[in-house]
Protein backbone atom coordinates (compact mmCIF):
# COMPACT_ATOMS: atom_id res chain seq x y z
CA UNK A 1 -70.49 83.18 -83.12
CA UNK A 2 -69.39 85.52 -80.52
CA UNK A 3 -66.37 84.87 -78.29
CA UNK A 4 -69.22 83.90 -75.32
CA UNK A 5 -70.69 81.60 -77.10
CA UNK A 6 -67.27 80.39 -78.27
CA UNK A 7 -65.64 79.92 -74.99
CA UNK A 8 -69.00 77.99 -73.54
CA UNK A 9 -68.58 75.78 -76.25
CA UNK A 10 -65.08 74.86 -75.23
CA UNK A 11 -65.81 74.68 -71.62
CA UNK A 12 -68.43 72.29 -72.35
CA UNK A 13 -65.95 69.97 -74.50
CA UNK A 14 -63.29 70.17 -72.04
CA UNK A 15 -65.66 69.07 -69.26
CA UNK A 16 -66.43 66.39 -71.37
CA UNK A 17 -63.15 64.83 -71.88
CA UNK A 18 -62.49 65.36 -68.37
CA UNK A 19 -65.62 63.17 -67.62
CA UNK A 20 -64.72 61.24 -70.32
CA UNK A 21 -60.96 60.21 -68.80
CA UNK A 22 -62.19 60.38 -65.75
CA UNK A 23 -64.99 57.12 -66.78
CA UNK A 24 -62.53 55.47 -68.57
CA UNK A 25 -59.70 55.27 -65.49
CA UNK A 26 -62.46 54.22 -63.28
CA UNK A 27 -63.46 51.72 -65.74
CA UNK A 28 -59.34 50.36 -65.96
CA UNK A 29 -59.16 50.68 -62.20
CA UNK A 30 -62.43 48.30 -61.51
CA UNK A 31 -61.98 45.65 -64.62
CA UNK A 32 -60.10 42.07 -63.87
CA UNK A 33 -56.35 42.24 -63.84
CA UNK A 34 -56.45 38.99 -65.94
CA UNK A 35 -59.65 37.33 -67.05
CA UNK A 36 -58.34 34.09 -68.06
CA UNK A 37 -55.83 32.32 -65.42
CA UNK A 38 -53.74 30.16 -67.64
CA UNK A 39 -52.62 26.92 -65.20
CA UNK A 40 -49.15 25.77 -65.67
CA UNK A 41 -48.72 21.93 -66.97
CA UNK A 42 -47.72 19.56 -64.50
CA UNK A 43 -44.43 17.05 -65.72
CA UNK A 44 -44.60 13.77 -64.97
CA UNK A 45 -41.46 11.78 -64.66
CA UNK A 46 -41.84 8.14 -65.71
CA UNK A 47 -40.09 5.28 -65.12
CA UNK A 48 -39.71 1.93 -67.77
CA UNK A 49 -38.34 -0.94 -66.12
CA UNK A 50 -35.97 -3.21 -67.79
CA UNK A 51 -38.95 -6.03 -67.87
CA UNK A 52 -41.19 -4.29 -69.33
CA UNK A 53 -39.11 -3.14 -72.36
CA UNK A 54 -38.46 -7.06 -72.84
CA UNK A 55 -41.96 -8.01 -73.20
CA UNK A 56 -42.27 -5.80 -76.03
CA UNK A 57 -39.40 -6.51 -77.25
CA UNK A 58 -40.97 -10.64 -77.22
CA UNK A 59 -43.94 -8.91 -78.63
CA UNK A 60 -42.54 -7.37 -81.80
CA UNK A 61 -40.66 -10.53 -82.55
């Protein structure tokens, strides 16, 4: 190979990972931030009253 042909080849390379980066940031900058939303568990606060823990209590017995 002679240097032409040599420095065409490398032209041609570096033109492709230019295209190549340049896809692939276009491709980042486009895609979903987050493609699964996770939602957050609600709490629940509950309440026993005294009554009911003494009809179990009469239950069990």
């Amino acid at each position: 190979m002679n240097r032409k042909e040599v420095f065409l080849l490398s032209v041609g390379v570096f033109l492709t990972v230019i295209a190549w980066l340049v896809a692939d940031i276009y491709h980042a900058s486009t895609e979903d931030k987050i493609k699964i939303k996770i939602e957050l568990s609600q709490t629940y606060q509950y309440r026993i009253s005294k009554g009911l823990m003494e009809q179990l209590k009469n239950k069990t017995e």
